[in-house]
C-alpha atoms as a PDB file:
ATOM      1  CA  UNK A   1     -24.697   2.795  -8.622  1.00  0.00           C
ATOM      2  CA  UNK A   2     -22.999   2.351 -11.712  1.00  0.00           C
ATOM      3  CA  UNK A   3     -19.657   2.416  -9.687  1.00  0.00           C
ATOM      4  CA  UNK A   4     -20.330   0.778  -6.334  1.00  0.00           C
ATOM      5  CA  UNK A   5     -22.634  -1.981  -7.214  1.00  0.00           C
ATOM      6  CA  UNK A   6     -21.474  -3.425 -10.790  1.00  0.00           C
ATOM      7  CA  UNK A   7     -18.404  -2.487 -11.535  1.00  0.00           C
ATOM      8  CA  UNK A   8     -16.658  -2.196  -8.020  1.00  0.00           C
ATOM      9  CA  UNK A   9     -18.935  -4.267  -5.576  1.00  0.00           C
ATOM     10  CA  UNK A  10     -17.693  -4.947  -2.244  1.00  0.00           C
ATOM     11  CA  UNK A  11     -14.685  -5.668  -1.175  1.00  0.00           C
ATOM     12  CA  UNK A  12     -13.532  -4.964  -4.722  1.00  0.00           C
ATOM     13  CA  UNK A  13     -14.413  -0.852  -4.162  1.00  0.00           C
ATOM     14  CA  UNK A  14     -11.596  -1.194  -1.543  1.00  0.00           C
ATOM     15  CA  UNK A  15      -8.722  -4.057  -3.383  1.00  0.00           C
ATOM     16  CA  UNK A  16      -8.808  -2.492  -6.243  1.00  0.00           C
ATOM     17  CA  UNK A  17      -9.442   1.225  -5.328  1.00  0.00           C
ATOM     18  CA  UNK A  18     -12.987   1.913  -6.772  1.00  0.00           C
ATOM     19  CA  UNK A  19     -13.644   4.198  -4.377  1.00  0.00           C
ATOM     20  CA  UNK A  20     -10.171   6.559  -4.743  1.00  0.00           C
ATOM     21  CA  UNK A  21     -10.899   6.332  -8.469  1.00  0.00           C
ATOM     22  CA  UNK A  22     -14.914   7.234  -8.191  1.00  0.00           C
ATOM     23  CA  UNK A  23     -13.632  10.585  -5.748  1.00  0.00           C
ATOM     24  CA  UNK A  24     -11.305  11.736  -8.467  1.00  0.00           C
ATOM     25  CA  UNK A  25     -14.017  11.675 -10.843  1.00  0.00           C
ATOM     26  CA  UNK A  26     -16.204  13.702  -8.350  1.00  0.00           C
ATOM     27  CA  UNK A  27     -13.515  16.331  -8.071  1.00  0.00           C
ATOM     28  CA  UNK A  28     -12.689  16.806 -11.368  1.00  0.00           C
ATOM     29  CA  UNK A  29     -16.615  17.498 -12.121  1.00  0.00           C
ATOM     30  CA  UNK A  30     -16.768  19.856  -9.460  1.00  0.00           C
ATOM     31  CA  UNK A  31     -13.653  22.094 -10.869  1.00  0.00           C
ATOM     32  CA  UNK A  32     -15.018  21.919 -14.206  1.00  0.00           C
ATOM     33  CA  UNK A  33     -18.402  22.520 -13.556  1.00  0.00           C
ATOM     34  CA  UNK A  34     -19.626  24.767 -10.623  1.00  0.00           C
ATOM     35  CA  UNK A  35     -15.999  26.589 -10.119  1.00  0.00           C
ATOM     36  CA  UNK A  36     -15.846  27.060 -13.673  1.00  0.00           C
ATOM     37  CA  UNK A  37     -19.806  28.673 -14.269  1.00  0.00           C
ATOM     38  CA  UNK A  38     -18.808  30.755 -11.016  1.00  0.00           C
ATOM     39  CA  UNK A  39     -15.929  32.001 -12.921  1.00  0.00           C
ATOM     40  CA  UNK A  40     -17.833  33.041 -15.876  1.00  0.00           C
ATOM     41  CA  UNK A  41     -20.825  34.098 -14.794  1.00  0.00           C
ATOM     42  CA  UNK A  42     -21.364  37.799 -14.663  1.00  0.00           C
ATOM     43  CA  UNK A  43     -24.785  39.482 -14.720  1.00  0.00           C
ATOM     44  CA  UNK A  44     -23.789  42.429 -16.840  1.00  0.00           C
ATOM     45  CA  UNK A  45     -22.736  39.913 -20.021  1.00  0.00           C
ATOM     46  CA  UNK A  46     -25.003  39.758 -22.685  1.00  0.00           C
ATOM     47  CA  UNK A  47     -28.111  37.196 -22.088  1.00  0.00           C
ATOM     48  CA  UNK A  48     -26.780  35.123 -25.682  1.00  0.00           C
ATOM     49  CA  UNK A  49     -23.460  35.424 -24.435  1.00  0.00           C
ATOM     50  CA  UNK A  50     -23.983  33.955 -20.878  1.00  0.00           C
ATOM     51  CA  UNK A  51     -26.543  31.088 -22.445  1.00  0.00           C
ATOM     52  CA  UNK A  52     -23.250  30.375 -24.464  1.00  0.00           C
ATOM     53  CA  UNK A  53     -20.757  30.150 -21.779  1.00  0.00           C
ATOM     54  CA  UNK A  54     -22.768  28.315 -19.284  1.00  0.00           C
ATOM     55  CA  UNK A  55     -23.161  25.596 -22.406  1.00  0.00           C
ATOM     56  CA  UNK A  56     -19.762  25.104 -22.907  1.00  0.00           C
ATOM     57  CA  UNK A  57     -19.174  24.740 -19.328  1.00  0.00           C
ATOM     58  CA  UNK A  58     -21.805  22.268 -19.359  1.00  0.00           C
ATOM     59  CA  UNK A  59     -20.127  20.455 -22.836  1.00  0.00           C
ATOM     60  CA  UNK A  60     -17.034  20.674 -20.632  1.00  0.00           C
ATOM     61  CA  UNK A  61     -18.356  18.595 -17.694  1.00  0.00           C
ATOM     62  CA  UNK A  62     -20.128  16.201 -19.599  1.00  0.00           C
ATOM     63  CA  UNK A  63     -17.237  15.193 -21.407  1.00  0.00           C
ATOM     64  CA  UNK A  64     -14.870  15.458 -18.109  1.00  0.00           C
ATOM     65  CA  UNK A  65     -17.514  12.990 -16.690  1.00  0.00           C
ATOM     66  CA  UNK A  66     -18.022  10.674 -19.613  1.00  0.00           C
ATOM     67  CA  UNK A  67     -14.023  10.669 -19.758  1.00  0.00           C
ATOM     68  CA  UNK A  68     -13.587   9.381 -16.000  1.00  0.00           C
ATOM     69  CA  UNK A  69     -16.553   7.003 -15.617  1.00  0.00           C
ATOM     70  CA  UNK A  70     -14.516   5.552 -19.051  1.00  0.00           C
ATOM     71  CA  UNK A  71     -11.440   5.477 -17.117  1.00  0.00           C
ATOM     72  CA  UNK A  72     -12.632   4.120 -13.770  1.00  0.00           C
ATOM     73  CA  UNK A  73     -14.976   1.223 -16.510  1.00  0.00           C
ATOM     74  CA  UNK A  74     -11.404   0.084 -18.087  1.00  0.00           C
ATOM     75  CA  UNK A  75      -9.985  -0.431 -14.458  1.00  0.00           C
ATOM     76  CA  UNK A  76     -12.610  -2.344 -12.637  1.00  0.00           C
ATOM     77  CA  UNK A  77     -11.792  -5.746 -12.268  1.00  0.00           C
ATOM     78  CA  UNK A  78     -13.221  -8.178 -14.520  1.00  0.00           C
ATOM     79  CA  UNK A  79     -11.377 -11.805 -12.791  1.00  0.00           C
ATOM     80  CA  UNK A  80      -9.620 -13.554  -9.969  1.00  0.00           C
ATOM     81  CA  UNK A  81      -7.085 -15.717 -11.136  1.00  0.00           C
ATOM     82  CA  UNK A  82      -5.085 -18.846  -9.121  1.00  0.00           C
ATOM     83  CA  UNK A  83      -1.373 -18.204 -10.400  1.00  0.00           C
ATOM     84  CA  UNK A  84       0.136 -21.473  -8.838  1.00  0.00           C
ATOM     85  CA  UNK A  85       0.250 -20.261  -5.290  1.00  0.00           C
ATOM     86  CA  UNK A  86      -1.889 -16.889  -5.238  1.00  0.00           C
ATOM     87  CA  UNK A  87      -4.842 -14.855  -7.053  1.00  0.00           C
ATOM     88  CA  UNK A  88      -4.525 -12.221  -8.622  1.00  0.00           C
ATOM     89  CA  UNK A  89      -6.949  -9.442  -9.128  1.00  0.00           C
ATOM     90  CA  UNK A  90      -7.410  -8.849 -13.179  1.00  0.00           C
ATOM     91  CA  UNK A  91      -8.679  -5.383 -14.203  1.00  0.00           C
ATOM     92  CA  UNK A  92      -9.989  -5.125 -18.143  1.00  0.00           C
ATOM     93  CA  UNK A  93      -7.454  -2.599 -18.356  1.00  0.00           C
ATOM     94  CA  UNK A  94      -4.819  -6.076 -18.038  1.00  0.00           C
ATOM     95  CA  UNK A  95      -6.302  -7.981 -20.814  1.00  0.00           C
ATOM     96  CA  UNK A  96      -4.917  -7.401 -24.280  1.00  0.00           C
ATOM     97  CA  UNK A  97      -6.707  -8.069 -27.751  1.00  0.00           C
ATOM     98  CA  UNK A  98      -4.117 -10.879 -28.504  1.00  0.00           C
ATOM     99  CA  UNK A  99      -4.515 -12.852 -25.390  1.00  0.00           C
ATOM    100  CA  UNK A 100      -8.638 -12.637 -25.649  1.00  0.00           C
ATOM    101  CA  UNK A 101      -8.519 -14.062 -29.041  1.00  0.00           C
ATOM    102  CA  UNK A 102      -5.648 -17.102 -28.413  1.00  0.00           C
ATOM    103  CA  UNK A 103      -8.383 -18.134 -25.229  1.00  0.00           C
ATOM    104  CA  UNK A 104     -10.960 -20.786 -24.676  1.00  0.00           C
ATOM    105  CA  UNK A 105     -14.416 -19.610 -26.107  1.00  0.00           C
ATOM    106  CA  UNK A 106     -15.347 -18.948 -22.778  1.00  0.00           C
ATOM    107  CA  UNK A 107     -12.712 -16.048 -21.813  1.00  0.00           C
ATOM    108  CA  UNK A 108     -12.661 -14.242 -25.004  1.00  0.00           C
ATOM    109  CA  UNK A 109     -14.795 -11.752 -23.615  1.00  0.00           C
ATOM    110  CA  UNK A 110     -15.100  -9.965 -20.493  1.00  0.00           C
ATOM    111  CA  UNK A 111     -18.514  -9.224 -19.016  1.00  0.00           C
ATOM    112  CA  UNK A 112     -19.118  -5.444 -18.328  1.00  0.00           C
ATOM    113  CA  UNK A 113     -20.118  -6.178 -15.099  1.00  0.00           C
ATOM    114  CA  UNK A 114     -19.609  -8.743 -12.063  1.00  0.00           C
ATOM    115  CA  UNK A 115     -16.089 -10.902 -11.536  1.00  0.00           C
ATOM    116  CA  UNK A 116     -15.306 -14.181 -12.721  1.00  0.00           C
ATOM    117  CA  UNK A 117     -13.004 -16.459 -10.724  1.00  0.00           C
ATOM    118  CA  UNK A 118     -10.575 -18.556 -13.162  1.00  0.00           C
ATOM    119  CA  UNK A 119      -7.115 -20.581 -12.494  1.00  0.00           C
ATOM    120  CA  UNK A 120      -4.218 -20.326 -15.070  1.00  0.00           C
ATOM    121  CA  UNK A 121      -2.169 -23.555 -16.383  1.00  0.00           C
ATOM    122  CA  UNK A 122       1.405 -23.732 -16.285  1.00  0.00           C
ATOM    123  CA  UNK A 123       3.929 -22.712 -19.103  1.00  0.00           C
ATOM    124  CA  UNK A 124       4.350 -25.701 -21.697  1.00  0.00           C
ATOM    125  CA  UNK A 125       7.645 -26.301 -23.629  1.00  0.00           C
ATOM    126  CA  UNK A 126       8.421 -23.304 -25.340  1.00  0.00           C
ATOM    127  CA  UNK A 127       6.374 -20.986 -23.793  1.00  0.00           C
ATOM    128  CA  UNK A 128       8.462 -20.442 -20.975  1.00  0.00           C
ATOM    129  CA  UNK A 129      10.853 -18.297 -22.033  1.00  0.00           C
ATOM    130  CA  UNK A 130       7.529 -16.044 -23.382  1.00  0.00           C
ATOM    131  CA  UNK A 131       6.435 -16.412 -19.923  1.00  0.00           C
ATOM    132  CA  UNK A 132       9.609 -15.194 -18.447  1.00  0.00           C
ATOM    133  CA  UNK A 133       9.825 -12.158 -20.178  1.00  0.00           C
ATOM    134  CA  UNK A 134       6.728 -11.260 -19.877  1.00  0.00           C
ATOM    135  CA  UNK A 135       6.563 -11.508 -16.337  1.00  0.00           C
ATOM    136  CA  UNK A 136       9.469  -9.419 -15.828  1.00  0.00           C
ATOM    137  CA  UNK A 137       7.407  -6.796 -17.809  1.00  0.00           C
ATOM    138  CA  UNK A 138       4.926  -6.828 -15.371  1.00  0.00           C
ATOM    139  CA  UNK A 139       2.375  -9.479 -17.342  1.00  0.00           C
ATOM    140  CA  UNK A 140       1.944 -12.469 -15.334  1.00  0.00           C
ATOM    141  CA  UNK A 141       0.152 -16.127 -16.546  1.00  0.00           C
ATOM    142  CA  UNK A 142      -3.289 -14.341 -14.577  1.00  0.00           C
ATOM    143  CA  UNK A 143      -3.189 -11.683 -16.661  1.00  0.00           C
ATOM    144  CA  UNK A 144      -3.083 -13.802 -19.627  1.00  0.00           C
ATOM    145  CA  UNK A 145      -6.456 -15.086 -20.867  1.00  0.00           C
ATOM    146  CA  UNK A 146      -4.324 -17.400 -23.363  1.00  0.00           C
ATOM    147  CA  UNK A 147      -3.533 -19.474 -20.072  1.00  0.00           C
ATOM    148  CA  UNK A 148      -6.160 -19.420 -18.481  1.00  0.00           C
ATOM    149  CA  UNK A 149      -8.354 -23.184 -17.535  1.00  0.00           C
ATOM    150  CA  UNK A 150     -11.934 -23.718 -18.193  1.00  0.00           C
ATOM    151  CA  UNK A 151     -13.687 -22.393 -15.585  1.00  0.00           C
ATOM    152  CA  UNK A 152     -15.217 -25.782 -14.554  1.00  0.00           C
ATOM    153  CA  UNK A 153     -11.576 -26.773 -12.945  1.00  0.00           C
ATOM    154  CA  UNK A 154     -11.292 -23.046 -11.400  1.00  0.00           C
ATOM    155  CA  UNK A 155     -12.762 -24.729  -7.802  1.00  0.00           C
ATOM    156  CA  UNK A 156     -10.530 -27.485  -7.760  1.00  0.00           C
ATOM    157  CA  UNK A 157      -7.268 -25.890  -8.333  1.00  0.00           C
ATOM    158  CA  UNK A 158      -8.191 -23.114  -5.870  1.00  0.00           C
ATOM    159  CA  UNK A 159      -9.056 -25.308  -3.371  1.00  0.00           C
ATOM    160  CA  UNK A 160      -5.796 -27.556  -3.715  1.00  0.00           C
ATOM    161  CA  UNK A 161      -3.677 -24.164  -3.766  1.00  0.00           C
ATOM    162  CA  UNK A 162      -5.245 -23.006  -0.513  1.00  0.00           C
ATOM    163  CA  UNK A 163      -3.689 -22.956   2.983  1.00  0.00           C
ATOM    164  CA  UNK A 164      -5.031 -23.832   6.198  1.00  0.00           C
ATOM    165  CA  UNK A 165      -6.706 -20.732   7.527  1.00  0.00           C
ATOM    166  CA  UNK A 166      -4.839 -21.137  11.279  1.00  0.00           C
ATOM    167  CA  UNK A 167      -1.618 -20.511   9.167  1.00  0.00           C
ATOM    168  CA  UNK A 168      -2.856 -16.958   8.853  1.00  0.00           C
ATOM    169  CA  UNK A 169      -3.692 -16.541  12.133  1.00  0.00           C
ATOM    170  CA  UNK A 170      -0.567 -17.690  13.293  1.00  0.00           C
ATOM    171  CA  UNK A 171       1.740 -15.655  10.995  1.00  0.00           C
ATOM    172  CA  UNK A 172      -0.556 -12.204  12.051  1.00  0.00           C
ATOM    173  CA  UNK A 173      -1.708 -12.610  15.667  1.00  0.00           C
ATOM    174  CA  UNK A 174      -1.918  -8.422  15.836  1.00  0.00           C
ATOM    175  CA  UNK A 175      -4.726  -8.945  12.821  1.00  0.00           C
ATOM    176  CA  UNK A 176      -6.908 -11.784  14.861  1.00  0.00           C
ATOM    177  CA  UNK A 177     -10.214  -9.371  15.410  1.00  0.00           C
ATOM    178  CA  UNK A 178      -9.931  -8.609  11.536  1.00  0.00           C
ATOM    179  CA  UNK A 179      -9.431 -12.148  10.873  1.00  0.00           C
ATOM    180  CA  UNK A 180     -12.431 -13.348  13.073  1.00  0.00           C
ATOM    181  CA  UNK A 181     -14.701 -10.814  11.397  1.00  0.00           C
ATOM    182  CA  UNK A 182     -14.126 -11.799   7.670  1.00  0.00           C
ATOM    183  CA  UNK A 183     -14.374 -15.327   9.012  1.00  0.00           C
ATOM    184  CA  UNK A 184     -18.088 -14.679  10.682  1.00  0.00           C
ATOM    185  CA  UNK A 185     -18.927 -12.264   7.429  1.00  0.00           C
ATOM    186  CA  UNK A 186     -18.014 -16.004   5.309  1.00  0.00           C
ATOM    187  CA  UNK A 187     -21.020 -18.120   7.307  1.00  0.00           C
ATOM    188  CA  UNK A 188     -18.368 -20.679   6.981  1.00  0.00           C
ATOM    189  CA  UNK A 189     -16.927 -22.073  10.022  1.00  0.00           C
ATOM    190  CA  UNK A 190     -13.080 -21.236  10.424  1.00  0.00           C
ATOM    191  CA  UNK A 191     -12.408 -25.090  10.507  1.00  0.00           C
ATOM    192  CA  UNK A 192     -13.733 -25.081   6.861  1.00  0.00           C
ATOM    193  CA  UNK A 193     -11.209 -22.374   5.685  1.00  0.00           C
ATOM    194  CA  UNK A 194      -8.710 -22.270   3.693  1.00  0.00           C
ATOM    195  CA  UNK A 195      -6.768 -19.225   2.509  1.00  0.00           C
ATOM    196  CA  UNK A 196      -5.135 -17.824  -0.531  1.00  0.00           C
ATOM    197  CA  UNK A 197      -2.944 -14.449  -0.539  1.00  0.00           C
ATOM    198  CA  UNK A 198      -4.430 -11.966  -2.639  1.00  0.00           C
ATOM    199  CA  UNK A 199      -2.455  -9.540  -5.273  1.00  0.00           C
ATOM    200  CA  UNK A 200      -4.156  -6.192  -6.174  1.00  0.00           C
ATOM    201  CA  UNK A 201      -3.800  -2.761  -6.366  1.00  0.00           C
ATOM    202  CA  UNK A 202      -0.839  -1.721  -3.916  1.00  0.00           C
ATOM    203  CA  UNK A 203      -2.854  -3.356  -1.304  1.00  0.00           C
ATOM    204  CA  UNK A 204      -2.774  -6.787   0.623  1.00  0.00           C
ATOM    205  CA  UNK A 205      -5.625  -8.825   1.117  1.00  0.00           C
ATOM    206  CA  UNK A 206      -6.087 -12.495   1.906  1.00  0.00           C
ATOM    207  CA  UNK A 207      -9.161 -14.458  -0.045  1.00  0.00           C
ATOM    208  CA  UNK A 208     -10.821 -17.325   2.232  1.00  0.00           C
ATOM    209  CA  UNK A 209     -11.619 -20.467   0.706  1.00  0.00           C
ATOM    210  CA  UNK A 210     -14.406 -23.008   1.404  1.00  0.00           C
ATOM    211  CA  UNK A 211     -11.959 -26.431   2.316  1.00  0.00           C
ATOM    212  CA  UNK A 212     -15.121 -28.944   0.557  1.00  0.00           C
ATOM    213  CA  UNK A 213     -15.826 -26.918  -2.402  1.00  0.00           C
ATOM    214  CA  UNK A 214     -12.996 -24.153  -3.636  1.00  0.00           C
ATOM    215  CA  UNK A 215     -15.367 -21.155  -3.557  1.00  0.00           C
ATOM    216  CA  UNK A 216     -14.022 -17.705  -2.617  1.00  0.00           C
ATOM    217  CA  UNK A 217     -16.507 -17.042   0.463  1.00  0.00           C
ATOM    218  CA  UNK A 218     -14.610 -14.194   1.987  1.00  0.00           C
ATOM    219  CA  UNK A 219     -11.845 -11.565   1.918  1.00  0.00           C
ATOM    220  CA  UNK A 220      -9.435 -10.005   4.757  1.00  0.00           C
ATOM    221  CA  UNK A 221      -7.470  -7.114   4.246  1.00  0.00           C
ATOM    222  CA  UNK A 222      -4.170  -9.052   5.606  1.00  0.00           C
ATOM    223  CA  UNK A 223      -0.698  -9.892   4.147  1.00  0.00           C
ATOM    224  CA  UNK A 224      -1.643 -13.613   2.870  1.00  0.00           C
ATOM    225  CA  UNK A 225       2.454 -13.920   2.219  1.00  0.00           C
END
């Protein structure tokens, strides 16, 4: 529940691999725990002895488990954020102390569950160069809480960033059923979407945007560039 429904709700379980993470967790468990206790069990040990070894077996998997439902917290995604021409999935495990604290009120924390939908400004002056390098060290402006907008302007710069959805549809004909599906799944007619490619996890997705308002109503697992 933890997983599925707060920290990695759909289609987020899939863009940013909740569900690969959530299995490894499972595994692991099972090796430490039952594998493990089947390993040291033997009837002929002392009853003390056994009581102690199934303990630390148990010690073992409780820490193994409060270890990777740590892990797979840090990585769930906490925002989508409009860089100029795309969003960009943000995982907690992106944000640094620094940024947090240089943001507006607002963004300085990170709620521990649910995902917030920003847009970041564009580099002023000096902060260019900043920008620059750390882009090339694999920080962009949307993983940057320092640059990000108040949230009241997220809609509008979303919606002015979007593309017509038929530009989608033209550039992947071999992806129209998927297309069609995520646009039914929306409620919003397809002459009333827009689209945004989406950056995540080693995947790519496509977000669809409502044309009158900005709002994210919908995702398709298609190459948005």
């Amino acid at each position: 529940m933890l997983v599925f429904l707060l920290w990695y709700p759909m289609p987020f379980r899939e863009i940013s691999g909740g569900r690969e993470l959530f299995f490894i967790v499972v595994a692991v468990d099972v090796i430490v725990g039952p594998l493990i206790t089947f390993a040291v069990f033997n009837r002929r040990k002392p009853r003390s002895e056994l009581r102690r070894d199934v303990a630390i077996v148990a010690l073992l998997q409780l820490a193994a488990l409060g270890y990777g439902l740590h892990t797979v917290y840090i990585a769930r995604p906490v925002a989508v954020v409009l860089e100029v021409d795309r969003l960009r999935v943000v995982t907690q495990a992106d944000l640094e102390g620094q940024d947090l604290g240089q943001a507006l009120p607002e963004w300085q924390s990170m709620p521990w569950h649910g995902v917030r939908v920003a847009a970041a400004r564009r580099a002023r002056g000096d902060e260019t160069v900043d920008v620059v390098q750390q882009a090339l060290a694999g920080r962009d402006i949307g993983q940057r809480p320092d640059f990000w907008r108040p949230s009241a302007e997220a809609p509008a710069a979303i919606e002015q960033a979007a593309k017509p959805l038929a530009e989608l549809q033209k550039r992947h004909p071999e992806s129209a059923a998927r297309i069609d599906e995520a646009v039914r799944a929306s409620g919003v007619p397809a002459d009333r979407l827009k689209f945004l490619p989406l950056l995540a996890r080693a995947t790519d997705w496509s977000a669809l945007i409502e044309a009158t308002t900005g709002r994210i109503v919908g995702h398709v697992h298609v190459d948005g560039f």
